[in-house]
Protein backbone atom coordinates (compact mmCIF):
# COMPACT_ATOMS: atom_id res chain seq x y z
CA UNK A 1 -14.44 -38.45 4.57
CA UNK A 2 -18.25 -38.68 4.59
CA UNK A 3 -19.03 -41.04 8.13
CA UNK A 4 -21.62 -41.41 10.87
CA UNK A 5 -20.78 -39.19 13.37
CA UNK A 6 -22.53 -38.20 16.84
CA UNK A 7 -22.46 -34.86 18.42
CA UNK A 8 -23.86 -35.20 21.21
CA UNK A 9 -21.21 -37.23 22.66
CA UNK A 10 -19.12 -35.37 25.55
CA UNK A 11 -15.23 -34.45 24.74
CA UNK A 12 -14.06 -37.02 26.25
CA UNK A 13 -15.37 -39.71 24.50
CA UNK A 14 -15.85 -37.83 20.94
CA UNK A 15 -11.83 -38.13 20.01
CA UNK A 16 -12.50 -42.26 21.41
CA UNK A 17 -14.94 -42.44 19.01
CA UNK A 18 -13.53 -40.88 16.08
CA UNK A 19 -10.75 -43.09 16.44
CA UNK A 20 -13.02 -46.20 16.44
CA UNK A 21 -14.68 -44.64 13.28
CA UNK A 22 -11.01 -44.69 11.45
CA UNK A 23 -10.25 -48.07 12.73
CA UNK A 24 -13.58 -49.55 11.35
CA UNK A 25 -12.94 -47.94 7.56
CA UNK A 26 -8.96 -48.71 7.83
CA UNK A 27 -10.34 -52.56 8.14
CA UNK A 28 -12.54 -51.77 5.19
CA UNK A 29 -9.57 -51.05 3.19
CA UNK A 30 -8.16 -54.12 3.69
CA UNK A 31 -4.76 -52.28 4.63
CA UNK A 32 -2.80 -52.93 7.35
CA UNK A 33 -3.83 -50.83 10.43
CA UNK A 34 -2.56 -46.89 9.69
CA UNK A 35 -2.36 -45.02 13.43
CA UNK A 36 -3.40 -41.78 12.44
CA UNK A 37 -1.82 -38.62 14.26
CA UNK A 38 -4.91 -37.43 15.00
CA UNK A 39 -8.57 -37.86 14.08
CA UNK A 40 -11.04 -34.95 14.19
CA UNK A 41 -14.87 -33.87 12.95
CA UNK A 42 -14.66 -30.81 10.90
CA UNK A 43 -16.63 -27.86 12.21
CA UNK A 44 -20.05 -26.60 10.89
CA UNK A 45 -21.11 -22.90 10.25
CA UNK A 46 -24.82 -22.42 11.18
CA UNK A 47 -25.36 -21.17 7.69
CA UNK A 48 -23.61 -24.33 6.23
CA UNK A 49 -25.95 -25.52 3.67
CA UNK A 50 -24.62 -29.44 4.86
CA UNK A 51 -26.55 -29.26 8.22
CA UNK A 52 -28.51 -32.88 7.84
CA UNK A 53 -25.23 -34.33 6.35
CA UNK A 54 -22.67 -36.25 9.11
CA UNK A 55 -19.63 -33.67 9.38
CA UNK A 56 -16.39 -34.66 7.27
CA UNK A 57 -13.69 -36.98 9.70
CA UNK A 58 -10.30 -35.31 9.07
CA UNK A 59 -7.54 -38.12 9.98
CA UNK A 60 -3.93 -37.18 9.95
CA UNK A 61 -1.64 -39.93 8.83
CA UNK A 62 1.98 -40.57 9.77
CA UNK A 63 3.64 -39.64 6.34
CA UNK A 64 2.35 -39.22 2.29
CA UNK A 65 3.03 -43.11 2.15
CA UNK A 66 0.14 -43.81 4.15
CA UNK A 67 -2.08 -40.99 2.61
CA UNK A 68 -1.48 -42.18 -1.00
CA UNK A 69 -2.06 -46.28 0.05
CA UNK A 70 -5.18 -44.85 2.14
CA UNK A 71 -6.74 -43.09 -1.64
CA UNK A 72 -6.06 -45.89 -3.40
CA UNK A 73 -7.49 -48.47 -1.98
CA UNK A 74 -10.55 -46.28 -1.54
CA UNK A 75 -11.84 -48.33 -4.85
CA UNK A 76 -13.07 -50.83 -2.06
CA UNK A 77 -15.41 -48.52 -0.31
CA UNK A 78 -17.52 -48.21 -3.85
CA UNK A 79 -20.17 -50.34 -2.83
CA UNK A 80 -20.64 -48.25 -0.14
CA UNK A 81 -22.33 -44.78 -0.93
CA UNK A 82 -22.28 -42.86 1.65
CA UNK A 83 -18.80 -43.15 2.23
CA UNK A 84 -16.01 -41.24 0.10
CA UNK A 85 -12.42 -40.75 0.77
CA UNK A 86 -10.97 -37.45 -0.51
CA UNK A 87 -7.43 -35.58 -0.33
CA UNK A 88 -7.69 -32.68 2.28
CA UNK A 89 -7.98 -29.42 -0.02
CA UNK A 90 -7.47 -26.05 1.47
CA UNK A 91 -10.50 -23.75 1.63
CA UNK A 92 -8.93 -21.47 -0.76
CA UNK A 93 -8.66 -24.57 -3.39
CA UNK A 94 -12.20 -25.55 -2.36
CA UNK A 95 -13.53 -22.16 -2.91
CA UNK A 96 -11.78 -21.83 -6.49
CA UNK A 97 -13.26 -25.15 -7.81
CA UNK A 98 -16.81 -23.83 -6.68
CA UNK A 99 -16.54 -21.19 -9.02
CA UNK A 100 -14.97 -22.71 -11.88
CA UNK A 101 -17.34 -21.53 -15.08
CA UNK A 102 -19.63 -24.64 -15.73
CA UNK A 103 -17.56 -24.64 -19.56
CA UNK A 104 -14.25 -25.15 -17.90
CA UNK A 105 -14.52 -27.56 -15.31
CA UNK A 106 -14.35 -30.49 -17.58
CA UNK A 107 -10.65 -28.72 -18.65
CA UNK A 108 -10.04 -28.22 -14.67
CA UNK A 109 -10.39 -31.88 -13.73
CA UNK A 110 -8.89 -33.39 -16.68
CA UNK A 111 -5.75 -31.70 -15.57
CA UNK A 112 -5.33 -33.30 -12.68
CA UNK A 113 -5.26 -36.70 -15.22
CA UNK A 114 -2.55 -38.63 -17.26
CA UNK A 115 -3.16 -41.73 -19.64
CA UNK A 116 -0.96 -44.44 -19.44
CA UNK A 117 -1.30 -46.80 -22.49
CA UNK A 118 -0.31 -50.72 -23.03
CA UNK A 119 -0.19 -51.67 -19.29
CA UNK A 120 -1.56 -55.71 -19.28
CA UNK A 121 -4.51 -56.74 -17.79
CA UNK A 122 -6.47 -59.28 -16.92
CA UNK A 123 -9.91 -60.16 -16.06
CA UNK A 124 -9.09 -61.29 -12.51
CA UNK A 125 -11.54 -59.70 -9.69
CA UNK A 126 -8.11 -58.62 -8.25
CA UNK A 127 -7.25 -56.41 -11.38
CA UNK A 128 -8.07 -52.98 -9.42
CA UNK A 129 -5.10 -54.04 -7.12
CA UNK A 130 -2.66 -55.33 -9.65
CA UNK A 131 -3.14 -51.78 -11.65
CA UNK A 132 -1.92 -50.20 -8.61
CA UNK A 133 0.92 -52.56 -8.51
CA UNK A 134 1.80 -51.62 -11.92
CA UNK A 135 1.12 -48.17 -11.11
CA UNK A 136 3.62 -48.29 -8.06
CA UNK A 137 6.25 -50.02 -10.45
CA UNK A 138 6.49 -47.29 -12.81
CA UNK A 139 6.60 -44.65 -10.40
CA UNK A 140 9.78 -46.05 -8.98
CA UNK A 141 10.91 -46.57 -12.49
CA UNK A 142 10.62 -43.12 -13.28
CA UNK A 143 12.06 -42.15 -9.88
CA UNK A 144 8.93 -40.07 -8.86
CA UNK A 145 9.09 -38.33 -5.68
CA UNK A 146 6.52 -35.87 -3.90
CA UNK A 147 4.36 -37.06 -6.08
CA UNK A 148 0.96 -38.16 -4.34
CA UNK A 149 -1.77 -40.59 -6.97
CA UNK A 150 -5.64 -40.55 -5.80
CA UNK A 151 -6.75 -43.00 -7.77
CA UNK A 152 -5.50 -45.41 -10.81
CA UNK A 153 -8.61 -46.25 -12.60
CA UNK A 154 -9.11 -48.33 -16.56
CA UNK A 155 -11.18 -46.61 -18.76
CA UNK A 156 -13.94 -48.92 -20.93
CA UNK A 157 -12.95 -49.51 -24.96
CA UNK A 158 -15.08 -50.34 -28.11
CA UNK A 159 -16.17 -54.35 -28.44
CA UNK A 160 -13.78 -56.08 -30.37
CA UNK A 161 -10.34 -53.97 -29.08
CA UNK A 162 -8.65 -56.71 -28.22
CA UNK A 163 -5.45 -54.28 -26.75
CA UNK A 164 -5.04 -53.42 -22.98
CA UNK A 165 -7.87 -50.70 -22.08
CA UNK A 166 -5.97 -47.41 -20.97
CA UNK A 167 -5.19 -46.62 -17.73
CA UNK A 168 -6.08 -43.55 -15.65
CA UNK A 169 -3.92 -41.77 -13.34
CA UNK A 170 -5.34 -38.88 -10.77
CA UNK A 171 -3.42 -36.64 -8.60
CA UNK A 172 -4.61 -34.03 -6.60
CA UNK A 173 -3.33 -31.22 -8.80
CA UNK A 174 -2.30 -30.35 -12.30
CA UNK A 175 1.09 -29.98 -11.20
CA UNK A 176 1.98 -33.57 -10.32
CA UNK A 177 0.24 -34.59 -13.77
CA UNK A 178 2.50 -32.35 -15.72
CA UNK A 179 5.49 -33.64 -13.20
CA UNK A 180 4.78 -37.30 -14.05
CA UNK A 181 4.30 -36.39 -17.51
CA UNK A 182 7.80 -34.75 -18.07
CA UNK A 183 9.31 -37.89 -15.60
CA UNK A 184 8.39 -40.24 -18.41
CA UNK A 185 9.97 -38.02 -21.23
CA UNK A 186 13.33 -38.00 -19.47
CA UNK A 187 13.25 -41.74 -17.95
CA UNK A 188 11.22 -43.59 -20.54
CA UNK A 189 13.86 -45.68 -20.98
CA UNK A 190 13.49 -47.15 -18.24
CA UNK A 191 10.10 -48.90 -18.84
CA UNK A 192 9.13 -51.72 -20.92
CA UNK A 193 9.11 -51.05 -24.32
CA UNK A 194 5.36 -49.75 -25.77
CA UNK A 195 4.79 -48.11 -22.50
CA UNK A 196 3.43 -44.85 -22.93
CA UNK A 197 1.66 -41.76 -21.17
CA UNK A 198 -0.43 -38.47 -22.44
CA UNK A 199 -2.20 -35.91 -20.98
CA UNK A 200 -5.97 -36.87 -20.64
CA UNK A 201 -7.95 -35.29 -23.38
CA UNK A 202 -11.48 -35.28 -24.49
CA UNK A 203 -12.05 -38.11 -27.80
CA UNK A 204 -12.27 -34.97 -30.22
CA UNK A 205 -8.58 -33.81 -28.94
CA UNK A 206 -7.70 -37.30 -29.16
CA UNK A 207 -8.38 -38.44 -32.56
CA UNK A 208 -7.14 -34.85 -33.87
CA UNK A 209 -3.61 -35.78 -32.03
CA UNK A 210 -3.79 -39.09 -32.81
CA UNK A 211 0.30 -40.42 -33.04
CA UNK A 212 1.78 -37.30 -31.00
CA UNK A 213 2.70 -37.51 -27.74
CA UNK A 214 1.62 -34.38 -26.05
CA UNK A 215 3.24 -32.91 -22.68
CA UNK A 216 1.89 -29.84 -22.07
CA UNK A 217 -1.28 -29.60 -19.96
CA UNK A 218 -3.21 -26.69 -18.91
CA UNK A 219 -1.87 -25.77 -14.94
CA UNK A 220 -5.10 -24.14 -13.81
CA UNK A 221 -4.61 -25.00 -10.17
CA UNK A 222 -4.22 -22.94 -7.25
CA UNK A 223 -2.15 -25.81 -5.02
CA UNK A 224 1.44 -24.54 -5.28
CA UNK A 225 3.03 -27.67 -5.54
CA UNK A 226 5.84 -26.36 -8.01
CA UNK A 227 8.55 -26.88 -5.60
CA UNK A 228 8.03 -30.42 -4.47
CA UNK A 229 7.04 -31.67 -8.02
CA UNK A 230 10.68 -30.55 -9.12
């Protein structure tokens, strides 16, 4: 996370105030109050090229239940900038997405997507939550475990569509996408009828697959999550 920090302050008080800097964005997310494990600011190189920034607050939560309600209720923090709440990559992952080719990083993040289609909605200023309701309900549905979700987001549709606008799913890698996606082919009988998912594609792949339900996405990721996705 991107937050105010203060360097100067002696040891003893810096872990204090960290603390008080988690407590102050928990009450932000309108969740109830998540002890972290620990709270720390994330060193600096001298040749970091983020020296006028505030250093990143890495909190440790109690379990991946916190973590995921923690990302998504991140929506709430949108008004505020300067504030952003991320998963905690490894270097190495950091390092690869740097030098992803300019072409393929569209490809690279879209992996990390699904589409989930015919989910209601309404125009309640509450909808943001009740998609993560939803969300929640057909992850237990399809029995989903290990699985962590960033952010569940609705994507805009032409004037006139008068049909549910489709639903976006992020996870921190490509191999929870392609988890979630092969969890629906084996347990879609366990949703509501019309429910279904695909991988997220640009509008020309789209239209030229329109009717088939793909399941294969490109797994250009470097987390290994292969054995807790199983």
């Amino acid at each position: 996370m991107n937050f105010k920090d203060n360097p100067d302050l002696p040891l003893s008080l810096q872990d204090k105030n960290d603390r008080m800097l988690w407590g102050e964005l928990n009450k932000k997310l309108g969740l109830p109050r998540k002890e972290p494990l620990t709270v720390t600011q994330h060193t600096r190189g001298k040749e970091s090229k983020h020296q006028n920034h505030p250093r990143l607050l890495r909190v440790t939560l109690k379990n991946a239940t916190d973590v995921e309600d923690v990302l998504l209720a991140s929506h709430l923090l949108k008004s505020d900038g300067n504030v952003r709440i991320l998963p905690d990559i490894p270097y190495s992952e950091r390092n690869l997405i740097g030098n992803i080719p300019k072409e393929s990083r569209d490809q690279f993040f879209r992996g990390r997507n699904i589409i989930v289609q015919d989910i209601p909605e309404n125009t309640d200023p509450t909808q943001s939550k009740t998609d993560i309701r939803e969300w929640e309900f057909i992850k237990q549905s399809l029995r989903l475990k290990h699985i962590l979700t960033q952010h569940v987001t609705r994507l805009a549709k032409k004037d006139g569509d008068l049909r549910p606008r489709l639903m976006k799913i992020t996870f921190p890698s490509s191999h929870m996408a392609a988890a979630v996606l092969e969890a629906f082919r084996a347990n879609r009988r366990r949703l509501p009828p019309g429910i279904h998912t695909h991988p997220d594609r640009p509008y020309e792949a789209r239209t030229r697959h329109k009717g088939k339900l793909e399941l294969t996405i490109p797994l250009v990721d470097c987390l290994d999550d292969k054995k807790t996705c199983k």
